[in-house]
Protein backbone atom coordinates (compact mmCIF):
# COMPACT_ATOMS: atom_id res chain seq x y z
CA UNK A 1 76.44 37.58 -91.96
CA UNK A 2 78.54 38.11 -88.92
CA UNK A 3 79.50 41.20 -87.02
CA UNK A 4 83.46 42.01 -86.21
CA UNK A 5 85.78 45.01 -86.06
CA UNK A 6 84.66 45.72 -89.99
CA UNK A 7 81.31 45.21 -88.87
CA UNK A 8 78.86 42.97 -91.27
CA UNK A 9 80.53 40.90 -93.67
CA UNK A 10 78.61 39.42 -96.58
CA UNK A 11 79.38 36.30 -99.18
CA UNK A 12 78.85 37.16 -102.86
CA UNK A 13 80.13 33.63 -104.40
CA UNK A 14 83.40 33.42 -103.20
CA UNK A 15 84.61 36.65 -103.01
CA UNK A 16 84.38 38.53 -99.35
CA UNK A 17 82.36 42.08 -98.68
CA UNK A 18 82.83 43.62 -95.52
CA UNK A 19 81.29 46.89 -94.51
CA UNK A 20 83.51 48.75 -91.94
CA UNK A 21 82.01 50.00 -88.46
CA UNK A 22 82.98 53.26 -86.96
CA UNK A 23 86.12 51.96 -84.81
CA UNK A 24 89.92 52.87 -84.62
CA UNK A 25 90.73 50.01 -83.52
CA UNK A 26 92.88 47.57 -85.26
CA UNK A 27 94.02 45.24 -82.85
CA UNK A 28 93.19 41.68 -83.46
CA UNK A 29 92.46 41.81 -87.19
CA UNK A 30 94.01 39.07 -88.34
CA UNK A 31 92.46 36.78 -86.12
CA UNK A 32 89.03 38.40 -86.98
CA UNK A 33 89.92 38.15 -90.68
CA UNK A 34 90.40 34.82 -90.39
CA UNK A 35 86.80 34.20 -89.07
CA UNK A 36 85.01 35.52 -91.81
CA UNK A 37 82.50 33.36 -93.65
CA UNK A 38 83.51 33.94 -97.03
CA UNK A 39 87.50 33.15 -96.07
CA UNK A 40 87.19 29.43 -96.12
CA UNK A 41 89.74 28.27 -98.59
CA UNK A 42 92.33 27.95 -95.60
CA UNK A 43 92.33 27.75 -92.02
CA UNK A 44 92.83 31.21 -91.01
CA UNK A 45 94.00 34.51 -93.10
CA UNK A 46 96.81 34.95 -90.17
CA UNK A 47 98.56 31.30 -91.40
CA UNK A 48 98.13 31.85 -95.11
CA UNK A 49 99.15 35.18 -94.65
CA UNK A 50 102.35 34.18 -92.74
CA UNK A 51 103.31 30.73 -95.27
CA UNK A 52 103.00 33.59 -97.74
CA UNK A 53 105.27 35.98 -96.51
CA UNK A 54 107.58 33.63 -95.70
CA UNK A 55 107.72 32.49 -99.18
CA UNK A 56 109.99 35.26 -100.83
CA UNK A 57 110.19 38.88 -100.78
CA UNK A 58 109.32 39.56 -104.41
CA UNK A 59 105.55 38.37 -105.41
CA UNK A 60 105.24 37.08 -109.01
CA UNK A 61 103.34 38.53 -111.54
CA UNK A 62 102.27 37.51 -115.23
CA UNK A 63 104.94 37.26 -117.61
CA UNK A 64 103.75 40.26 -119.94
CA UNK A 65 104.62 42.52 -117.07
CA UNK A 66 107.22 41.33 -115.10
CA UNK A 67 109.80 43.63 -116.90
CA UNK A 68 108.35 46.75 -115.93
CA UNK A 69 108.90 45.99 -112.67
CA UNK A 70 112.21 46.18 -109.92
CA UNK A 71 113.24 42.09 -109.56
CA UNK A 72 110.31 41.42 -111.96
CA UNK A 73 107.36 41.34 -109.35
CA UNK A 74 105.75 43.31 -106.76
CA UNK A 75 108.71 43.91 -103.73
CA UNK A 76 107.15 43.79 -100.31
CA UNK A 77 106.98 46.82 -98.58
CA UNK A 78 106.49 48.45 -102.16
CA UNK A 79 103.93 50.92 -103.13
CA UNK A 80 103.34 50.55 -106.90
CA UNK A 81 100.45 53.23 -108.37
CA UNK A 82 98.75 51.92 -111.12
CA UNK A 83 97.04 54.90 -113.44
CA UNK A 84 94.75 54.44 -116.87
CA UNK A 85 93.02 51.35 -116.22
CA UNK A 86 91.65 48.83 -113.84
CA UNK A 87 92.03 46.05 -115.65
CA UNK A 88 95.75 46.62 -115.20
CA UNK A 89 95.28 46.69 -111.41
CA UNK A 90 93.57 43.42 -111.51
CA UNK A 91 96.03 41.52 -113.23
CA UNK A 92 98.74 42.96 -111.06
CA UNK A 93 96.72 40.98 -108.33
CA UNK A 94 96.49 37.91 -110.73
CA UNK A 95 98.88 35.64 -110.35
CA UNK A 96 99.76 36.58 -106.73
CA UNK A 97 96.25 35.36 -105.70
CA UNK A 98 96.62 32.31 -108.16
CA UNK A 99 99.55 31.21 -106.28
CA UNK A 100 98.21 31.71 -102.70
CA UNK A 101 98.54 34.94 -101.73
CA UNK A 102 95.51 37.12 -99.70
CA UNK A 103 94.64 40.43 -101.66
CA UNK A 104 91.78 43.03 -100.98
CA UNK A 105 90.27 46.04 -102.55
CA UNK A 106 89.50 49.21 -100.71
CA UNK A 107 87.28 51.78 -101.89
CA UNK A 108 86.25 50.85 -105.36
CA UNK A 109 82.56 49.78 -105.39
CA UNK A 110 82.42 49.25 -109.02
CA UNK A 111 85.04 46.61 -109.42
CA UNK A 112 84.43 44.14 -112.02
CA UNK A 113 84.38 40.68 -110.40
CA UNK A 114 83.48 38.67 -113.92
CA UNK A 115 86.12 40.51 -115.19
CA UNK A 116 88.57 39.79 -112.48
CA UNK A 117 88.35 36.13 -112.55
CA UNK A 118 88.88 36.41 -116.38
CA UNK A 119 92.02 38.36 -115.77
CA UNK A 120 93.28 35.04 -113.37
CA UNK A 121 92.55 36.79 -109.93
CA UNK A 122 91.41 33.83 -107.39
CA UNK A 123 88.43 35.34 -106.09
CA UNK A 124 88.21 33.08 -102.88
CA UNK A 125 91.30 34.81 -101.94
CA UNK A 126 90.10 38.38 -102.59
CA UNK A 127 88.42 40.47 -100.00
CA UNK A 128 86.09 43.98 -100.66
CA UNK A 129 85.39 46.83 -98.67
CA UNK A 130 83.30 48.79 -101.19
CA UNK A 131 82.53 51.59 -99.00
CA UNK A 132 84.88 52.18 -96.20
CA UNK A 133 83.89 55.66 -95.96
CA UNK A 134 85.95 57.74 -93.03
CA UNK A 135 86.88 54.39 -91.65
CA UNK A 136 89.70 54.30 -95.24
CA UNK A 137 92.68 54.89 -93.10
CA UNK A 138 92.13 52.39 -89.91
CA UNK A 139 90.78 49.89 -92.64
CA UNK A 140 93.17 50.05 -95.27
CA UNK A 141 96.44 50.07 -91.77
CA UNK A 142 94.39 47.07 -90.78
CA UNK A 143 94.39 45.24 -94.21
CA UNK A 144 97.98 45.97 -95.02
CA UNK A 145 99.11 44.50 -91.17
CA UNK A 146 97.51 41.09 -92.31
CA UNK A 147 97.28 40.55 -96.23
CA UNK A 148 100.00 40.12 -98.90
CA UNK A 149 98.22 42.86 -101.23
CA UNK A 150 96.04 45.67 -100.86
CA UNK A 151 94.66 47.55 -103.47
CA UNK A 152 92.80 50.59 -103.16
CA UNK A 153 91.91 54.43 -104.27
CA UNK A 154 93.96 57.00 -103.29
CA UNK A 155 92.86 59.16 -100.12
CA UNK A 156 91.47 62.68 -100.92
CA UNK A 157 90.88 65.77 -99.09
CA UNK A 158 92.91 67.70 -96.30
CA UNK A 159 95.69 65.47 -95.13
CA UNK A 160 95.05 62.94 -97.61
CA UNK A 161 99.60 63.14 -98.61
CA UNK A 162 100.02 62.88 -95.12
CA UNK A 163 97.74 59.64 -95.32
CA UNK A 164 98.86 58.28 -98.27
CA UNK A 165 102.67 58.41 -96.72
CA UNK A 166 101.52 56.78 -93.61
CA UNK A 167 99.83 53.55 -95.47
CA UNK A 168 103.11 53.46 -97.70
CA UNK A 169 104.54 53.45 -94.70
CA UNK A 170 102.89 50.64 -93.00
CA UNK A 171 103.25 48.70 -95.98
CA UNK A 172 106.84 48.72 -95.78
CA UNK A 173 106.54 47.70 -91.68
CA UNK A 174 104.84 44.90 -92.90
CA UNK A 175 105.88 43.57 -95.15
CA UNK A 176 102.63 44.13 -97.50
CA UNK A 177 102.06 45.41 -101.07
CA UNK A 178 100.35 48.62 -101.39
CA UNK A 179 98.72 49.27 -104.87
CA UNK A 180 97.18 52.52 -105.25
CA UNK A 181 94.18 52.98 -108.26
CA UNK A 182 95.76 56.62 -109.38
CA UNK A 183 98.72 58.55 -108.43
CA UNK A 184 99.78 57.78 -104.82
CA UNK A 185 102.59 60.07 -103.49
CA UNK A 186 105.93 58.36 -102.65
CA UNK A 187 105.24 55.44 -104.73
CA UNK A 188 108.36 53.64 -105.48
CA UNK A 189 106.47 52.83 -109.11
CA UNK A 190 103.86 54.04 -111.46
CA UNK A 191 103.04 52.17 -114.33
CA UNK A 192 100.59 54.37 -116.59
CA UNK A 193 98.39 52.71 -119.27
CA UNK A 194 96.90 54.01 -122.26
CA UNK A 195 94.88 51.59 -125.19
CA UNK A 196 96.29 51.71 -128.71
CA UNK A 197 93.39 49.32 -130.41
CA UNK A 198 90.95 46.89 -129.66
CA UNK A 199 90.57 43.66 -132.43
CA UNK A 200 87.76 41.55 -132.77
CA UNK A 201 85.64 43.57 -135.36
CA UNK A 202 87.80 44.09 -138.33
CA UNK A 203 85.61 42.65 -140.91
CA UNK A 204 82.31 44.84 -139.60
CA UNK A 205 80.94 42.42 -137.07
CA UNK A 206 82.08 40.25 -134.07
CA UNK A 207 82.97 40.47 -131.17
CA UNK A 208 86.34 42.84 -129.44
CA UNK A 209 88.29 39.93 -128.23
CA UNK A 210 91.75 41.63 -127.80
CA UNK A 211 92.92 45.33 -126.36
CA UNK A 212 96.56 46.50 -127.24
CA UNK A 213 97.68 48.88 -124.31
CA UNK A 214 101.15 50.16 -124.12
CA UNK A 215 102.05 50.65 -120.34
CA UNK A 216 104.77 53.07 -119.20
CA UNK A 217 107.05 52.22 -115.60
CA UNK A 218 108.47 55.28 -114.03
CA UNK A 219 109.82 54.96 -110.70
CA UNK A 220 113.30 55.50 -108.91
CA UNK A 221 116.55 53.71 -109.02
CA UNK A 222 116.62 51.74 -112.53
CA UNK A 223 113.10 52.97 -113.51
CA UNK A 224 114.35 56.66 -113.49
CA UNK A 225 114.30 56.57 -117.15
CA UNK A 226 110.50 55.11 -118.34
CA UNK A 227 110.14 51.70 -119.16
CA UNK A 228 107.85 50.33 -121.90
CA UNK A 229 106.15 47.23 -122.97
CA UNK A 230 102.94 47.06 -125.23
CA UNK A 231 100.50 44.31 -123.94
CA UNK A 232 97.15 42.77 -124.36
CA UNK A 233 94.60 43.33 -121.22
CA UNK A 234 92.56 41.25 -121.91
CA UNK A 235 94.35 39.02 -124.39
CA UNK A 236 92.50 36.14 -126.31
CA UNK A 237 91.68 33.77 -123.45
CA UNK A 238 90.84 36.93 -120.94
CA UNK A 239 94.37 37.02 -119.09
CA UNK A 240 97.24 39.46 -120.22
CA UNK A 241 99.36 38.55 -122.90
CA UNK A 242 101.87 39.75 -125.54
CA UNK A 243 101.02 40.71 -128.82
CA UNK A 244 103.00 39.17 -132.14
CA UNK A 245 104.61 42.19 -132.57
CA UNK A 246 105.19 44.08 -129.60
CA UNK A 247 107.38 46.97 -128.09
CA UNK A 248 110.22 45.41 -126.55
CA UNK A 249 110.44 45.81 -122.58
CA UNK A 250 113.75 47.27 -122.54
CA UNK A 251 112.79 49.95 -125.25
CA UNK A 252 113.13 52.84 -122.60
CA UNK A 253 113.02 56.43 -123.59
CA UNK A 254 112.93 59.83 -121.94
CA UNK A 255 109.27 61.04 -123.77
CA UNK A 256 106.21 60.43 -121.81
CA UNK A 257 103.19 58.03 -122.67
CA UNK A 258 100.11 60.55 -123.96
CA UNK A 259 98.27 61.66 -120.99
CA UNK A 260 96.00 59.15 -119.28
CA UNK A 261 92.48 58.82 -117.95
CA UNK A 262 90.60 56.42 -116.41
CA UNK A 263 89.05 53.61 -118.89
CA UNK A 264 86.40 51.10 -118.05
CA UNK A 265 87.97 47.85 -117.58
């Protein structure tokens, strides 16, 4: 345990918990990141985060869903809203992390680590705040002015559009990714999921190995009409995959995906 501007940070395995103090400052938080005692796959946060950024402007993702997105990643500066299921989050954050980038998650206690490291996220490069509380706007500013990605709920209550702009915002300063776990206004995309079928237990018994979700992009620019693909999350060795026969990612069409609502995992 130490204490810093996010107060006491704990080590679960390799993945990073810190519990945010009552502070507005944000001064210095790269070079506090960097001292944390679960952050010891590098040096310091502040280099890995800088190699990183200096890498490209466009990080990668996994092949299944690299056509729903503008240059076939996640744009820096970009706010992408992700809405219908976590697990779709996660492996947004997958092969970013797997290929060196920093990533944290703000505000979502319940986050399935096991789950995550299935989907390919490198948990020794993935840092929680849980509970951020009224500290969610200095934390998340803080966060986004040091990391490549940051993933987190969107704010509620008075002023929470006002807020929401603001971290998009800073995200864009930055040079960051901002990737909001619902609808986040102003986000440049949001990619909606909803599960056709799970497989696994067609003959009575077993075990459901595979989920078929179709995901729908809608954004701005060349995602003004809504972009398609049908996926599996989780495929059959836990990351995301493509199904034999799946919708095309260029099928694009004017008629919305079926409402959405939030699905475990």
């Amino acid at each position: 345990m130490s204490e810093g501007l996010f107060g006491a940070e704990s080590n679960e395995g390799s993945v990073t918990r810190i519990r945010p103090e009552r502070t507005g400052a944000s001064r210095g938080t790269v070079a506090r990141l960097a001292a944390l005692p679960g952050v010891s796959t590098a040096s310091a946060v502040a280099d890995a985060a800088e190699h990183a950024k200096a890498a490209g402007q466009v990080l990668p993702v996994a092949p299944a869903l690299a056509g729903l997105l503008p240059r076939e990643g996640l744009r820096r500066g970009s706010t992408v809203a992700v809405r219908g299921s976590t697990s779709l989050l996660l492996a947004l954050l997958a092969e970013a992390t797997a290929r060196g980038s920093w990533a944290a998650v703000v505000g979502v206690p319940g986050l399935g680590l096991v789950a995550a490291e299935e989907l390919g996220v490198e948990l020794a490069r993935l840092a929680l705040v849980p509970h951020p509380g009224a500290e969610f706007p200095a934390v998340t500013a803080a966060l986004l002015d040091g990391l490549d990605l940051v993933a987190a709920r969107p704010p509620a209550g008075p002023g929470s559009e006002t807020l929401a702009r603001r971290l998009s915002a800073r995200a864009r300063q930055r040079g960051s990714v901002l990737l909001s776990l619902g609808a986040w206004p102003g986000a440049e995309v949001e990619l909606r999921c909803r599960t056709v079928r799970w497989t696994g237990t067609e003959d009575g018994h077993g075990h459901l190995r595979e989920r078929e979700v179709v995901v729908e992009a809608r954004g701005r620019a060349a995602l003004a009409r809504p972009v398609r693909a049908t996926v599996l999350l989780p495929g059959p060795k836990g990351v995301v995959g493509v199904p034999d026969t799946a919708l095309p990612t260029t099928s694009r069409s004017a008629a919305p995906v079926a409402p959405v609502r939030e699905v475990a995992g």
